[in-house]
Protein backbone atom coordinates (compact mmCIF):
# COMPACT_ATOMS: atom_id res chain seq x y z
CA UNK A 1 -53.33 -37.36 5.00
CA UNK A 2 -56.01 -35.65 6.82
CA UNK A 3 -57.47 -31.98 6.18
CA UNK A 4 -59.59 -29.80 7.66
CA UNK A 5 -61.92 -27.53 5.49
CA UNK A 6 -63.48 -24.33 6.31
CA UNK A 7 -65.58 -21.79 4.41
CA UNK A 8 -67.79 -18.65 4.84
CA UNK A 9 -66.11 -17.19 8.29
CA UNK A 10 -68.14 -13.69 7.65
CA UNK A 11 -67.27 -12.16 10.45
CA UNK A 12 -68.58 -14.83 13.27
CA UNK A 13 -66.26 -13.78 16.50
CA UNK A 14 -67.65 -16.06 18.68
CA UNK A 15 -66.41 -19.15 16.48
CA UNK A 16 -62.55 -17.35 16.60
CA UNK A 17 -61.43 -19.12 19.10
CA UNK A 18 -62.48 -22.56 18.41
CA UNK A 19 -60.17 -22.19 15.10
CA UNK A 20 -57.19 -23.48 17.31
CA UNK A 21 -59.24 -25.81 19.25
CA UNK A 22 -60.50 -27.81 16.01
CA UNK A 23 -57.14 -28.30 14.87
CA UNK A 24 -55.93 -29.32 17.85
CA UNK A 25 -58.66 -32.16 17.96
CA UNK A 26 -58.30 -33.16 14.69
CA UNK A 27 -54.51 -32.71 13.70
CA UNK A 28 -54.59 -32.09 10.14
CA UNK A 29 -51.79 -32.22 8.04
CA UNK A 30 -53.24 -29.20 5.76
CA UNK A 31 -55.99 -26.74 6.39
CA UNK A 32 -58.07 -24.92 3.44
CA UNK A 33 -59.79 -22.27 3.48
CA UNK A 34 -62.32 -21.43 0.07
CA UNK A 35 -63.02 -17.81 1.52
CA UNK A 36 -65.56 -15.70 2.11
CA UNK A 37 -64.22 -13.64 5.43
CA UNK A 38 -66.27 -10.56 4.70
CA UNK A 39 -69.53 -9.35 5.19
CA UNK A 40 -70.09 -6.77 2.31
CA UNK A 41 -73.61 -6.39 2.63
CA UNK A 42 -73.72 -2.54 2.17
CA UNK A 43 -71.12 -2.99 -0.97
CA UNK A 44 -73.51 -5.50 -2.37
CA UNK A 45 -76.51 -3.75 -1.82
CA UNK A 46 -74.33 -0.90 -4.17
CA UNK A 47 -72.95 -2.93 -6.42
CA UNK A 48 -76.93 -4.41 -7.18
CA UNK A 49 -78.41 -0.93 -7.13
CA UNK A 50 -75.46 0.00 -9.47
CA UNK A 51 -76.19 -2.88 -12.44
CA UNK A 52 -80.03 -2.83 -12.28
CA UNK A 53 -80.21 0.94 -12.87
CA UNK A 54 -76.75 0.60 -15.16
CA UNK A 55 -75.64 4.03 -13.39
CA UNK A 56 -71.81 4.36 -11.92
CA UNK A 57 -71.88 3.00 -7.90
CA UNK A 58 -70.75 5.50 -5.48
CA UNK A 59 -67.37 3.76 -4.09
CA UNK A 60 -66.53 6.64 -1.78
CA UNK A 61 -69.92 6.87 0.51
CA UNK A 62 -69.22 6.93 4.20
CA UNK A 63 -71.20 4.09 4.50
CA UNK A 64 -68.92 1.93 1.97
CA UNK A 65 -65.58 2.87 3.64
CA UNK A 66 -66.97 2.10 7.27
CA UNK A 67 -68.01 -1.23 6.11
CA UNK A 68 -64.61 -1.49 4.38
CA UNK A 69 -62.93 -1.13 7.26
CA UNK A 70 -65.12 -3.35 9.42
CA UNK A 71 -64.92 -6.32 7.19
CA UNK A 72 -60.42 -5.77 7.15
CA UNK A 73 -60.57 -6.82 10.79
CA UNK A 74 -62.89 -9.73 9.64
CA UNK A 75 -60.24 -10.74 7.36
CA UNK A 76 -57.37 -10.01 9.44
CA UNK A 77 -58.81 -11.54 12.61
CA UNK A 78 -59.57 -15.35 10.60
CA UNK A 79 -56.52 -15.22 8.52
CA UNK A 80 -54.40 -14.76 11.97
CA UNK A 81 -56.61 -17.64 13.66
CA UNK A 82 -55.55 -20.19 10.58
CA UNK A 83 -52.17 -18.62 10.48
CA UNK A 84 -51.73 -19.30 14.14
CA UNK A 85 -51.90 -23.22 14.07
CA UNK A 86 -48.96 -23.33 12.18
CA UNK A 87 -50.55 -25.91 10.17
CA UNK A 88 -49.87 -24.98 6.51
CA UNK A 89 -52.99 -23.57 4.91
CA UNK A 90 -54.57 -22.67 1.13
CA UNK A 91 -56.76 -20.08 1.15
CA UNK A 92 -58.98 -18.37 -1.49
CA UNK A 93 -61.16 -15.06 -1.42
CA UNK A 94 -65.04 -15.13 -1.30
CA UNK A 95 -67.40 -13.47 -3.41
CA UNK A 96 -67.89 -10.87 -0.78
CA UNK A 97 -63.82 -9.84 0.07
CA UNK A 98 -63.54 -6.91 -2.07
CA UNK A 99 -62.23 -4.43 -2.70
CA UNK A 100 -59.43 -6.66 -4.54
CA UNK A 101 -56.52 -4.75 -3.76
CA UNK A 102 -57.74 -4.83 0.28
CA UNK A 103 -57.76 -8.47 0.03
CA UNK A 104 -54.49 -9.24 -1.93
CA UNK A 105 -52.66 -6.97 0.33
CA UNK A 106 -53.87 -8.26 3.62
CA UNK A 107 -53.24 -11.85 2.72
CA UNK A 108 -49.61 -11.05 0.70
CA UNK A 109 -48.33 -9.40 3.95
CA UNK A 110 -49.71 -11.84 6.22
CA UNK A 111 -48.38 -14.79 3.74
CA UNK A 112 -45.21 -12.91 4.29
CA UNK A 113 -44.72 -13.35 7.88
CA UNK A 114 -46.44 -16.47 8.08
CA UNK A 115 -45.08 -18.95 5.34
CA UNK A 116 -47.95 -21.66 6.84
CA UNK A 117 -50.53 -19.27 5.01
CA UNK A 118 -50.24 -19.99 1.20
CA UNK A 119 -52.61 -17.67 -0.64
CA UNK A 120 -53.15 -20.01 -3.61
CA UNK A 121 -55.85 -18.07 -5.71
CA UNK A 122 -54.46 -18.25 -9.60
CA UNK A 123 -51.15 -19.68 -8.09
CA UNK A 124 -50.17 -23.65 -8.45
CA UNK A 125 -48.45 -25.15 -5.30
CA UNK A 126 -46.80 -28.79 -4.99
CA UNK A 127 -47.37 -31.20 -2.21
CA UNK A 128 -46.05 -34.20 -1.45
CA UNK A 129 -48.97 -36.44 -3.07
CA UNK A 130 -50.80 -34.00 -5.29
CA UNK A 131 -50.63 -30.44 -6.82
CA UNK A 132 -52.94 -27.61 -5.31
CA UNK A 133 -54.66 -24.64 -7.66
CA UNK A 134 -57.50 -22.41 -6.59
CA UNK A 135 -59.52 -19.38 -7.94
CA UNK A 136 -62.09 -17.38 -5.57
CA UNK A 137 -64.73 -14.92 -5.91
CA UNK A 138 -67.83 -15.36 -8.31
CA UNK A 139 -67.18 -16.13 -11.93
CA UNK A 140 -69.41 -14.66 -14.92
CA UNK A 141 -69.58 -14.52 -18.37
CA UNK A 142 -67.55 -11.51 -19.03
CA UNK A 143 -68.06 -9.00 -16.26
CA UNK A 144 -65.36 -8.41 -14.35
CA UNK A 145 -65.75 -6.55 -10.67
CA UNK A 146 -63.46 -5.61 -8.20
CA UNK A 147 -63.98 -2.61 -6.15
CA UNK A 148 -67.35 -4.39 -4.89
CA UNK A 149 -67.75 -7.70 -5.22
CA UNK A 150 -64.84 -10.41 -6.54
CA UNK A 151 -66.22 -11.12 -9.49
CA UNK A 152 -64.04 -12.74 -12.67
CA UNK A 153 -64.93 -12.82 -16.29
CA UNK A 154 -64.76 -16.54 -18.11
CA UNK A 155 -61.96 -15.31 -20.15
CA UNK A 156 -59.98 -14.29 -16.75
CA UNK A 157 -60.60 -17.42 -15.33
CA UNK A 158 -59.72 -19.62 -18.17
CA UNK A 159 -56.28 -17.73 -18.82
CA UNK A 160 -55.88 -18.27 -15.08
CA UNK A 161 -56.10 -21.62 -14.87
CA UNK A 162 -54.72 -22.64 -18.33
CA UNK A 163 -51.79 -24.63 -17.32
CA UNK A 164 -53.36 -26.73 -14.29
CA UNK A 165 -54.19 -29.76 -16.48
CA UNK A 166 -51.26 -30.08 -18.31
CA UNK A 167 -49.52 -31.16 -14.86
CA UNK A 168 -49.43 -35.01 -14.13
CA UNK A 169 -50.70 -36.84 -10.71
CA UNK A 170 -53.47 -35.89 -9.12
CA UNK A 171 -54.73 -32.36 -8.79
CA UNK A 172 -57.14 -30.82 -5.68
CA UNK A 173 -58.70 -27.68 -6.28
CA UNK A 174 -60.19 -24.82 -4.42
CA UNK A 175 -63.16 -22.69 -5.36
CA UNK A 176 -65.29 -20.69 -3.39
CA UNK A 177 -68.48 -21.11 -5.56
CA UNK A 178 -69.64 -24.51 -6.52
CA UNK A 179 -70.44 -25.82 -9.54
CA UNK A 180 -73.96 -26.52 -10.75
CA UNK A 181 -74.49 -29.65 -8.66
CA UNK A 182 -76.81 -30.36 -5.30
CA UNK A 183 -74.43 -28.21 -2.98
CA UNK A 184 -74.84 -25.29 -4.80
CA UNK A 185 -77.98 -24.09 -2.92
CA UNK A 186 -78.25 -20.80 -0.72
CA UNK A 187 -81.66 -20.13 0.60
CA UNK A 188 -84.57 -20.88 -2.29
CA UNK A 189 -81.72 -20.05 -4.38
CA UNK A 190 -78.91 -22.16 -6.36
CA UNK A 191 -74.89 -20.23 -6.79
CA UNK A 192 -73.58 -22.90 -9.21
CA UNK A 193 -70.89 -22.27 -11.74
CA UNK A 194 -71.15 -24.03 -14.63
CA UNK A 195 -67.88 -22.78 -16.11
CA UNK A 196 -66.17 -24.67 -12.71
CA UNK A 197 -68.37 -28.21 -13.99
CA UNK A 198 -66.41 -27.54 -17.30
CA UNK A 199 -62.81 -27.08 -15.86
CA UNK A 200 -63.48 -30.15 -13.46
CA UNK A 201 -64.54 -32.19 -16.93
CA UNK A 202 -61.22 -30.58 -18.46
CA UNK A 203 -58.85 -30.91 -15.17
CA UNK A 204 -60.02 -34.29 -13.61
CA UNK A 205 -58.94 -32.85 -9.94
CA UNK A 206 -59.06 -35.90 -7.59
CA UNK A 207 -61.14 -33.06 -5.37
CA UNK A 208 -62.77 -29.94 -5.15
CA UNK A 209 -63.31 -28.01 -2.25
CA UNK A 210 -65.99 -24.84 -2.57
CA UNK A 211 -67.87 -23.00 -0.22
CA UNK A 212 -70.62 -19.88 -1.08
CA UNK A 213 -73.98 -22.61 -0.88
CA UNK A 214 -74.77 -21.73 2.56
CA UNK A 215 -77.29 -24.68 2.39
CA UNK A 216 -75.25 -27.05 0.34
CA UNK A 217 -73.13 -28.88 2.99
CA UNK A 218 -72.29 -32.07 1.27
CA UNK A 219 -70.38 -34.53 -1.04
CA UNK A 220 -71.08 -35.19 -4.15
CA UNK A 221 -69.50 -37.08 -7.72
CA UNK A 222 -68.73 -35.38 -10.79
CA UNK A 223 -67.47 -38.39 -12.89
CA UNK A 224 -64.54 -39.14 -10.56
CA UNK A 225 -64.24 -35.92 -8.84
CA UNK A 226 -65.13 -35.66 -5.33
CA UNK A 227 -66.72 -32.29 -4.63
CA UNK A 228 -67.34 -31.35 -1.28
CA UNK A 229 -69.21 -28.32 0.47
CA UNK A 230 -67.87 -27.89 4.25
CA UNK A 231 -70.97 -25.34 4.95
CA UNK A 232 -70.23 -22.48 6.43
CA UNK A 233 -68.30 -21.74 9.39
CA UNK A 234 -70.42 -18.99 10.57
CA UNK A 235 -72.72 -21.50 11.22
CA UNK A 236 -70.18 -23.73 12.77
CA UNK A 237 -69.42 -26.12 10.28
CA UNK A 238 -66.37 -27.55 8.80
CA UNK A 239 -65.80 -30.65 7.13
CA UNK A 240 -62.81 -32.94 7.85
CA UNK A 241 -61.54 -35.00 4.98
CA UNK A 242 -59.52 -38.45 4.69
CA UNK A 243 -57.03 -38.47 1.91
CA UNK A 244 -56.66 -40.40 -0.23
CA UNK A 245 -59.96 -43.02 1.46
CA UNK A 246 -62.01 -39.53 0.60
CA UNK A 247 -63.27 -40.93 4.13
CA UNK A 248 -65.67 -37.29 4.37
CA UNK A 249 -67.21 -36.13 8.19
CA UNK A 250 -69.10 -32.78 8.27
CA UNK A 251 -68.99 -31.47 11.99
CA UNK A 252 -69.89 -28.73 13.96
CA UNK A 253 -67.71 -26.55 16.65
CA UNK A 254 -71.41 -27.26 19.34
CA UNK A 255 -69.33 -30.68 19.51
CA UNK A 256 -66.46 -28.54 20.90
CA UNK A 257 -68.26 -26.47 23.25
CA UNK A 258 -70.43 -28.90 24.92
């Protein structure tokens, strides 16, 4: 089987179009997607100001609810592009596609009308050769946001994904933040979770998808899991994966458009 793996969209138009192009090229028999479709910056920048200074964040600001309504078409626009190759394809939010509700409800009604899209956050789904689980967002030790940020207590994520390694075969999750590893690296700074290197010591997934490390394109081993970091797509990249030969290529879309 082949997939195609894409991550960190955040709004990039100009890279739209080449959705259909890549799958065309590489005819996949699955896409996944580990989120992040939104921008959020002015929500972050809130939702910061909000825990340093431990005072309530102003959800209803102008400024919020244009954003808000900026990043929907974001969402909308990428989750139509995957939708549209008709390939079937697991998706996850990102740390930035809040509020919750916005997300849930986009995705449910576009998973509606196209049964390709398979929103697969806290949800198991069976294929042929493996089963498929997936949780998005950030994960912390016990805060819990959603109006601002997607952001999921230990407790949530372990009642989540509870049942995942009592199933037999082999098992490929989806994150969208890493776990603490070498492609967990945005910037000067590192996103790992090390509550995900625990469930992948627990689970034993064959492989692990994750996005968030916008400098942490790569493959790596966690005892015999295969982890691997697409980069993100605003940049261009997308990995394409070999399974079960876990053959790995990272490309770009320049290789498209030239």
């Amino acid at each position: 089987m082949k997939f195609v793996c894409f991550s960190d969209y955040c709004g990039a138009r100009e890279h739209l179009f080449v959705v259909s192009a890549i799958v065309e090229r590489e005819d996949p028999d699955l896409l996944f997607y580990c989120g992040g479709s939104m921008k959020g910056d002015i929500r972050f920048q809130e939702y910061e100001a909000a825990r340093r200074f431990h005072s309530k964040p102003d959800l209803d600001s102008p400024a919020i609810q244009e954003e808000i309504g900026r990043d929907a078409e974001h969402l909308r626009d990428f989750l139509l592009a995957l939708a549209d190759t008709q390939k079937t394809v697991y998706v996850v939010p990102g740390y930035h596609d809040a509020p919750e509700s916005l997300y849930f409800k986009t995705v449910y009604n576009y998973a509606n009308i196209y049964p390709n899209l398979r929103p697969i956050h806290e949800m198991i789904y069976r294929e042929d050769l493996f089963m498929i689980s997936g949780f998005g967002g950030d994960m912390s030790l016990s805060d819990d946001n959603r109006d601002l940020v997607l952001q999921y207590s230990r407790t949530w994520v372990e009642f989540a994904l509870r049942r995942v390694e009592y199933f037999p075969g082999e098992k490929l999750l989806l994150f969208y933040s890493p776990p603490v590893c070498r492609l967990d690296k945005s910037g000067d700074e590192h996103c790992g979770i090390l509550l995900i290197n625990e469930l992948i010591e627990k689970i034993s997934p064959r492989l692990v998808l994750c996005g968030r490390a916008t400098s942490g394109q790569g493959m790596v081993k966690l005892g015999s899991t295969v982890v691997v970091n697409p980069g993100p797509f605003f940049e261009g990249h997308y990995a394409v994966i070999d399974y079960p030969s876990m053959d790995i290529q990272f490309k770009n879309v320049k290789s498209i458009l030239t």
